[in-house]
C-alpha atoms as a PDB file:
ATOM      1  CA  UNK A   1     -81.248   1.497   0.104  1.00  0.00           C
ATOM      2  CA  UNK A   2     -78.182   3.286   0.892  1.00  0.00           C
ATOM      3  CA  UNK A   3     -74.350   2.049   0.108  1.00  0.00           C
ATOM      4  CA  UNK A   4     -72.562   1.136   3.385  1.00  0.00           C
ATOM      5  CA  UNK A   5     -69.066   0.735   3.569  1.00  0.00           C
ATOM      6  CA  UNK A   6     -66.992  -2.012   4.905  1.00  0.00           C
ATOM      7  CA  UNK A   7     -67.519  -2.179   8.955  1.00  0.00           C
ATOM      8  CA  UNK A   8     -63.717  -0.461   9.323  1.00  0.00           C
ATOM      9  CA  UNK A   9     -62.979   0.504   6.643  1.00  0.00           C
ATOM     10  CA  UNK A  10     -61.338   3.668   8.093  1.00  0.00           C
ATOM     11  CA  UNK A  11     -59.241   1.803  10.363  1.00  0.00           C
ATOM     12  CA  UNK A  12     -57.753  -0.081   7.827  1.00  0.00           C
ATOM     13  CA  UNK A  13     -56.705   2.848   5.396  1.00  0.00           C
ATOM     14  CA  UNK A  14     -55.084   4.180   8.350  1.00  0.00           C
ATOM     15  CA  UNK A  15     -52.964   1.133   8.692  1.00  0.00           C
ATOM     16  CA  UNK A  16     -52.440   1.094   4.911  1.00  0.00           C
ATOM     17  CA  UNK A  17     -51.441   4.913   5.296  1.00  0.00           C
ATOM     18  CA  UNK A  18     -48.904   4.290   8.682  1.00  0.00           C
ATOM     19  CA  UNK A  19     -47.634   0.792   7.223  1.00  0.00           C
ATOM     20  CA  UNK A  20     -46.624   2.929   4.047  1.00  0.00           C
ATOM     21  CA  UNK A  21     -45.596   5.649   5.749  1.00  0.00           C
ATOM     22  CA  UNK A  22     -43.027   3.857   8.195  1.00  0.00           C
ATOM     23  CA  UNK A  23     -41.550   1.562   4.911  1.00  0.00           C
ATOM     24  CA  UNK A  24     -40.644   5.169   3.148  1.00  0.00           C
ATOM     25  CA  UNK A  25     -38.811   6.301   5.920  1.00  0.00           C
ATOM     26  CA  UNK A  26     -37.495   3.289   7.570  1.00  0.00           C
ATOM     27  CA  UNK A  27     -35.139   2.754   4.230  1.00  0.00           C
ATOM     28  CA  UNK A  28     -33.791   6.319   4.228  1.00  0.00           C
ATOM     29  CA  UNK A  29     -30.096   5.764   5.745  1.00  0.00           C
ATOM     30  CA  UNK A  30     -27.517   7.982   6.693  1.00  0.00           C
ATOM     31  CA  UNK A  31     -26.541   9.744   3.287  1.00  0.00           C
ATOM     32  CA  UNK A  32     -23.302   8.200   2.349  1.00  0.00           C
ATOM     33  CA  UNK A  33     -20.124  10.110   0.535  1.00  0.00           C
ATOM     34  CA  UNK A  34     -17.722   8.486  -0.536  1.00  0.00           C
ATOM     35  CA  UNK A  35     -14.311  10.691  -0.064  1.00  0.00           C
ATOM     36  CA  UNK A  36     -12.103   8.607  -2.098  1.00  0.00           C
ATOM     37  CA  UNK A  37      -8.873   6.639  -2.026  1.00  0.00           C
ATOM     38  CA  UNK A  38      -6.316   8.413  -0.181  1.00  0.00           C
ATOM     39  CA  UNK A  39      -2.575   6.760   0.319  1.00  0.00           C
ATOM     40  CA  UNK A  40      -0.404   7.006   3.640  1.00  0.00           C
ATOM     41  CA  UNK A  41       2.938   7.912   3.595  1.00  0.00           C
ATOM     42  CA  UNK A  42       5.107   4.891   5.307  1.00  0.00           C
ATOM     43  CA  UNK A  43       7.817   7.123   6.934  1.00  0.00           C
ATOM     44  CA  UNK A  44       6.097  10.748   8.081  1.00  0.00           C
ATOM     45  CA  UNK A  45       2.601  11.859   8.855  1.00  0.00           C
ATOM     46  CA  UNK A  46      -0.265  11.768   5.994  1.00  0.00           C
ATOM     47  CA  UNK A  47      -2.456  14.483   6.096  1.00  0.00           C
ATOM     48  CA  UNK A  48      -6.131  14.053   4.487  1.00  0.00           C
ATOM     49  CA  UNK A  49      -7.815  17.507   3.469  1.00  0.00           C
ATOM     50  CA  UNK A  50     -11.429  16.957   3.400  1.00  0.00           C
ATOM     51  CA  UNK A  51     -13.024  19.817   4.398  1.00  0.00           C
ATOM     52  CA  UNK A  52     -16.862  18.504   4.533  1.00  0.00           C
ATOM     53  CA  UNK A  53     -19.770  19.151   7.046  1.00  0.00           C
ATOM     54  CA  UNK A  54     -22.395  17.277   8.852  1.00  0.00           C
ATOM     55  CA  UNK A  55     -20.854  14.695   9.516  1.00  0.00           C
ATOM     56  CA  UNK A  56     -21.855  11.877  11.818  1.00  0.00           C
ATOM     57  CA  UNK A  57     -19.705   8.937  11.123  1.00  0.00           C
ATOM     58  CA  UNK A  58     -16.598   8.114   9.194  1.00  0.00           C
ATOM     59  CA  UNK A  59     -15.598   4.805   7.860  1.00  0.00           C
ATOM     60  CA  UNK A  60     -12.084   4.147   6.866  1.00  0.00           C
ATOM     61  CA  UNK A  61     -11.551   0.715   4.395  1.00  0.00           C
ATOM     62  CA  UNK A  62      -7.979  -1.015   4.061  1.00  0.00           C
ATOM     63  CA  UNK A  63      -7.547  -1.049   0.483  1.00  0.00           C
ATOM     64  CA  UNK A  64      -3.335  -1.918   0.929  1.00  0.00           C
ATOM     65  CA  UNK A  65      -0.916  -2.211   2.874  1.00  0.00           C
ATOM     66  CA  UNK A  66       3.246  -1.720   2.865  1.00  0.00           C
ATOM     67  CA  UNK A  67       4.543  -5.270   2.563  1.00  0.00           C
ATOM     68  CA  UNK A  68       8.216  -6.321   4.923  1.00  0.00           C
ATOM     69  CA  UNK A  69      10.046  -9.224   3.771  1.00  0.00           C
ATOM     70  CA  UNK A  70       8.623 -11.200   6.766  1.00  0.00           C
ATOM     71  CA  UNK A  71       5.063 -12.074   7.546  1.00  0.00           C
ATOM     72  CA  UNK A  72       3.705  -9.524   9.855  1.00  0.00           C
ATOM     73  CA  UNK A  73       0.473  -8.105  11.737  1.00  0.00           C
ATOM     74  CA  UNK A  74      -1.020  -4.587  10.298  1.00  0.00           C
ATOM     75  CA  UNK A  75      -0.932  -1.146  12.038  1.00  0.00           C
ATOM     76  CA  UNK A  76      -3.254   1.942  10.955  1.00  0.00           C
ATOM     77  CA  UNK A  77      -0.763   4.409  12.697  1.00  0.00           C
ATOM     78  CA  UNK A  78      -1.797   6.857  15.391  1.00  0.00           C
ATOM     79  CA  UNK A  79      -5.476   8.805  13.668  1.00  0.00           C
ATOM     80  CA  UNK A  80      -6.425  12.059  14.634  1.00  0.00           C
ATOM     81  CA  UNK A  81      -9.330  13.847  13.626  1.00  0.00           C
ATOM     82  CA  UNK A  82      -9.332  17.604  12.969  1.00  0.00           C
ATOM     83  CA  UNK A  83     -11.848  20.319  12.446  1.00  0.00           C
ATOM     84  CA  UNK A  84     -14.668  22.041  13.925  1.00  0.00           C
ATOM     85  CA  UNK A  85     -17.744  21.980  16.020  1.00  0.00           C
ATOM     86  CA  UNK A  86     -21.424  22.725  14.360  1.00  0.00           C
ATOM     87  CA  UNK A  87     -22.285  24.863  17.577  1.00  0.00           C
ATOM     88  CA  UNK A  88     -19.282  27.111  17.721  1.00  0.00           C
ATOM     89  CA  UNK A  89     -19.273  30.738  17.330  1.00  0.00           C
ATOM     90  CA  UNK A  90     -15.453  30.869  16.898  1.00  0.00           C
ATOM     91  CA  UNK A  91     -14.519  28.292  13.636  1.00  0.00           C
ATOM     92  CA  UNK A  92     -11.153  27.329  15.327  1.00  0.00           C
ATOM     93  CA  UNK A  93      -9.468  23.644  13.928  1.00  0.00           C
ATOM     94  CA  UNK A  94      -9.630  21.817  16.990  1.00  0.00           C
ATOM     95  CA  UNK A  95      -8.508  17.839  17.641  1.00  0.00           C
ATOM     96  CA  UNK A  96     -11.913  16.386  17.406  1.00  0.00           C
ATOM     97  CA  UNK A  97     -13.246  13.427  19.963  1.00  0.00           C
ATOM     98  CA  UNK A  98     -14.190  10.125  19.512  1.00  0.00           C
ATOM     99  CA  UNK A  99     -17.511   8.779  20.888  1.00  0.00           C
ATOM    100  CA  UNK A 100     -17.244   5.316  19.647  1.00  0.00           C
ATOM    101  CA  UNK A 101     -15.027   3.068  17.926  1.00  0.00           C
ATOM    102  CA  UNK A 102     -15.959  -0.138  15.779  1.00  0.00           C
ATOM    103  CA  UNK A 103     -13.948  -2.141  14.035  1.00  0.00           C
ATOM    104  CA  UNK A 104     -14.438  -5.258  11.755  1.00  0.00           C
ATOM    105  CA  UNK A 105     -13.439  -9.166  13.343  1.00  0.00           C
ATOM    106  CA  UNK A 106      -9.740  -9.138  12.590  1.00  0.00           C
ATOM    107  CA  UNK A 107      -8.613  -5.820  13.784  1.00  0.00           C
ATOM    108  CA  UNK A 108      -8.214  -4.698  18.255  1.00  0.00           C
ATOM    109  CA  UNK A 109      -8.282  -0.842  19.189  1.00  0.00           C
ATOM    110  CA  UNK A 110      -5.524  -0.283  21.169  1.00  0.00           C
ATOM    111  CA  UNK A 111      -5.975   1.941  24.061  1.00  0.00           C
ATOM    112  CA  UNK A 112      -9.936   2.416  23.313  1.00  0.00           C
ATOM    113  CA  UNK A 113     -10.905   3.821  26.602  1.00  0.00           C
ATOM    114  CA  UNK A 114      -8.448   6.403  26.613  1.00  0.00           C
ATOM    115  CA  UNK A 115      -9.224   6.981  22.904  1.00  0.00           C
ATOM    116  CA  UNK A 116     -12.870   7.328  23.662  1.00  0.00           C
ATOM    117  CA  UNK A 117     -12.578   9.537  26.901  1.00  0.00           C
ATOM    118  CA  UNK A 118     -15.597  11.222  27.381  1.00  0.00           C
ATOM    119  CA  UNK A 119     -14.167  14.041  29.908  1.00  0.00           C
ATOM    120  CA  UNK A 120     -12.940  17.029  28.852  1.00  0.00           C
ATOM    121  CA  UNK A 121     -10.187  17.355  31.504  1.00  0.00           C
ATOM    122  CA  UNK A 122      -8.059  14.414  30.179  1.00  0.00           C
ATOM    123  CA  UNK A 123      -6.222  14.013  26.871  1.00  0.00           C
ATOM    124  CA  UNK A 124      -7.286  11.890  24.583  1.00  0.00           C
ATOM    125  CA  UNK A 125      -5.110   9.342  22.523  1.00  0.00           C
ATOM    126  CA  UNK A 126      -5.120   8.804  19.225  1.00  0.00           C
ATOM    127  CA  UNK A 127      -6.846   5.716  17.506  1.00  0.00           C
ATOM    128  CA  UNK A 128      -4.771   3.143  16.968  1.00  0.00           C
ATOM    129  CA  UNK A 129      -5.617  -0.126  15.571  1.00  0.00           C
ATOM    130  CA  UNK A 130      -3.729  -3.439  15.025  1.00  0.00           C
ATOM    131  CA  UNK A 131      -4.461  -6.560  13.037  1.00  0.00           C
ATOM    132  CA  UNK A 132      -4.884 -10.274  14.446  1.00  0.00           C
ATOM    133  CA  UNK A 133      -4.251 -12.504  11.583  1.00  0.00           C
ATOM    134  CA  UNK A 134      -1.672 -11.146   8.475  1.00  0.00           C
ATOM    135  CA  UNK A 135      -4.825 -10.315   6.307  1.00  0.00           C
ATOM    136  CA  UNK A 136      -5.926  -6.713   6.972  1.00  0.00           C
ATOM    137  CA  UNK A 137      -7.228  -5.630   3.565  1.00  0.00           C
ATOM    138  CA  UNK A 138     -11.015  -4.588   3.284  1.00  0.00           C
ATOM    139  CA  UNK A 139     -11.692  -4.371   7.081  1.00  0.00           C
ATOM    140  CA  UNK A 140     -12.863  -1.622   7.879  1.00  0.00           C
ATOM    141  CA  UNK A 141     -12.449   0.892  10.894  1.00  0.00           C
ATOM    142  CA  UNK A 142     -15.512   3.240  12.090  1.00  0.00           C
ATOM    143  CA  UNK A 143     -15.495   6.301  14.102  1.00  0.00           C
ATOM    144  CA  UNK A 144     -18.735   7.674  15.177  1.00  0.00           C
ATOM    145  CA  UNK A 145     -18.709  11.755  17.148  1.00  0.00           C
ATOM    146  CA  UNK A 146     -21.162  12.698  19.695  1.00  0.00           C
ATOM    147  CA  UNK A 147     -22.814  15.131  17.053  1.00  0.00           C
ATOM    148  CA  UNK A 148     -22.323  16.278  13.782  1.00  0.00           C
ATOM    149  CA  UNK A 149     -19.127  17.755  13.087  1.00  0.00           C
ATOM    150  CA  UNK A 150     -17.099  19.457  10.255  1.00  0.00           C
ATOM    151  CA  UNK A 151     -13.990  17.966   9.281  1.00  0.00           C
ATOM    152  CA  UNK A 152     -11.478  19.625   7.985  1.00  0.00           C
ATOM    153  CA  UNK A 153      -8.671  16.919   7.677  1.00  0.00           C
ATOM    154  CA  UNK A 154      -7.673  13.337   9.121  1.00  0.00           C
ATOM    155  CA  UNK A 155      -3.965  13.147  10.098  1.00  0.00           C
ATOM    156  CA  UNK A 156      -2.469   9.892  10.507  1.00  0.00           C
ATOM    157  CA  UNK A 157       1.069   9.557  11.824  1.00  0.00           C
ATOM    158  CA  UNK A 158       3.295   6.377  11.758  1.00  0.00           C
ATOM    159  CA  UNK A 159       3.323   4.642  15.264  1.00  0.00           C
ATOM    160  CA  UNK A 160       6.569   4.548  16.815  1.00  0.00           C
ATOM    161  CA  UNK A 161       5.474   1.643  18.618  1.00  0.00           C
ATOM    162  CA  UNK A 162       5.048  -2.129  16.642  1.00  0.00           C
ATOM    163  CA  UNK A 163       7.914  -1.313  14.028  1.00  0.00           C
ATOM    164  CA  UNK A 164       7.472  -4.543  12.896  1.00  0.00           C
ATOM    165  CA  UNK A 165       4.422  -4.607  11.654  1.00  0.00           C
ATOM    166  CA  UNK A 166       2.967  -3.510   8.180  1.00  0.00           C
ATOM    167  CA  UNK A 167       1.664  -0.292   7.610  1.00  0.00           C
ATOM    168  CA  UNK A 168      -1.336   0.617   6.024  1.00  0.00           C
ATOM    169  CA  UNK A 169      -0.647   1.745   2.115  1.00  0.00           C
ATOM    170  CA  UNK A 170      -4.084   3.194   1.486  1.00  0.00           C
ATOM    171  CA  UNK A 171      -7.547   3.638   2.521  1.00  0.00           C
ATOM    172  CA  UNK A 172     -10.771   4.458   1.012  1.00  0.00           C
ATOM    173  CA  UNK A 173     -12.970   6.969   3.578  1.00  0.00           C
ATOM    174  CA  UNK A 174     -16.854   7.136   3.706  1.00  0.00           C
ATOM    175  CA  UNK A 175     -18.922   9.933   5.602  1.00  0.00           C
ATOM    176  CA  UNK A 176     -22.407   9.501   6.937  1.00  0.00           C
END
């Protein structure tokens, strides 16, 4: 008399072998690098060297903001993004778009369908975001690019528009 194995027995170490497989590389995220705390200069334009590559997504956090001597709404300032395309044979810094913006609960993107426009025959405006309560610290502001790009620095110039409200002192930036 002969061993027989169980009646599927094949079938299920092929489950066990797929059910495995898909927890492995279901938990692998985008990797994550964290840039650092950078702080923005209240009266002319910041200018964030970064040089890194492959990247995907970029997260900006409000760590502080500029404080007035009355109560007032938070501005990020007009964000552009600068560096160069994976695909290019030339390496020339050029303005980089914006596929998608995403912001946390208490902040609005101003102008987001002209900041997001997907033509090439139309300029683009910068990002721009404002804050609906007086609390903007630790929300967090997320631009995602059509493909992976290579940044070479963020520039962020103070708004001429909603002088009253507070700028935005510093910010922590994450890459994906």
């Amino acid at each position: 008399m002969s061993y027989k194995p169980p009646k599927y027995i094949y079938f299920y170490l092929l489950f066990i072998f797929l059910v495995f497989t898909l927890s492995i590389f279901s938990n692998q995220t985008l990797k994550e690098r964290n840039l650092g705390i950078f702080t923005i200069n209240e009266t002319s334009q910041s200018r964030i060297d970064l040089n890194i590559k492959n990247v995907s997504e970029l997260k900006i956090k409000i760590n502080d903001i500029y404080l007035t001597n009355n109560q007032s709404l938070c501005k990020s300032g007009e964000i552009f993004i600068y560096g160069t395309l994976r695909n290019r044979v030339n390496n020339d810094t050029v303005r980089i778009r914006v596929q998608n913006i995403k912001v946390t609960n208490q902040l609005n993107i101003i102008s987001k369908s002209t900041s997001i426009e997907p033509t090439r025959n139309y300029k683009q405006s910068p990002v721009v975001i404002i804050s609906e309560n007086f609390d903007c610290v630790n929300q967090v502001i997320t631009l995602i690019f059509e493909e992976k790009i290579n940044i070479s620095y963020v520039l962020i110039k103070p708004s001429t528009n909603y002088e009253t409200y507070n700028q935005i002192k510093s910010i922590n930036l994450k890459a994906y």
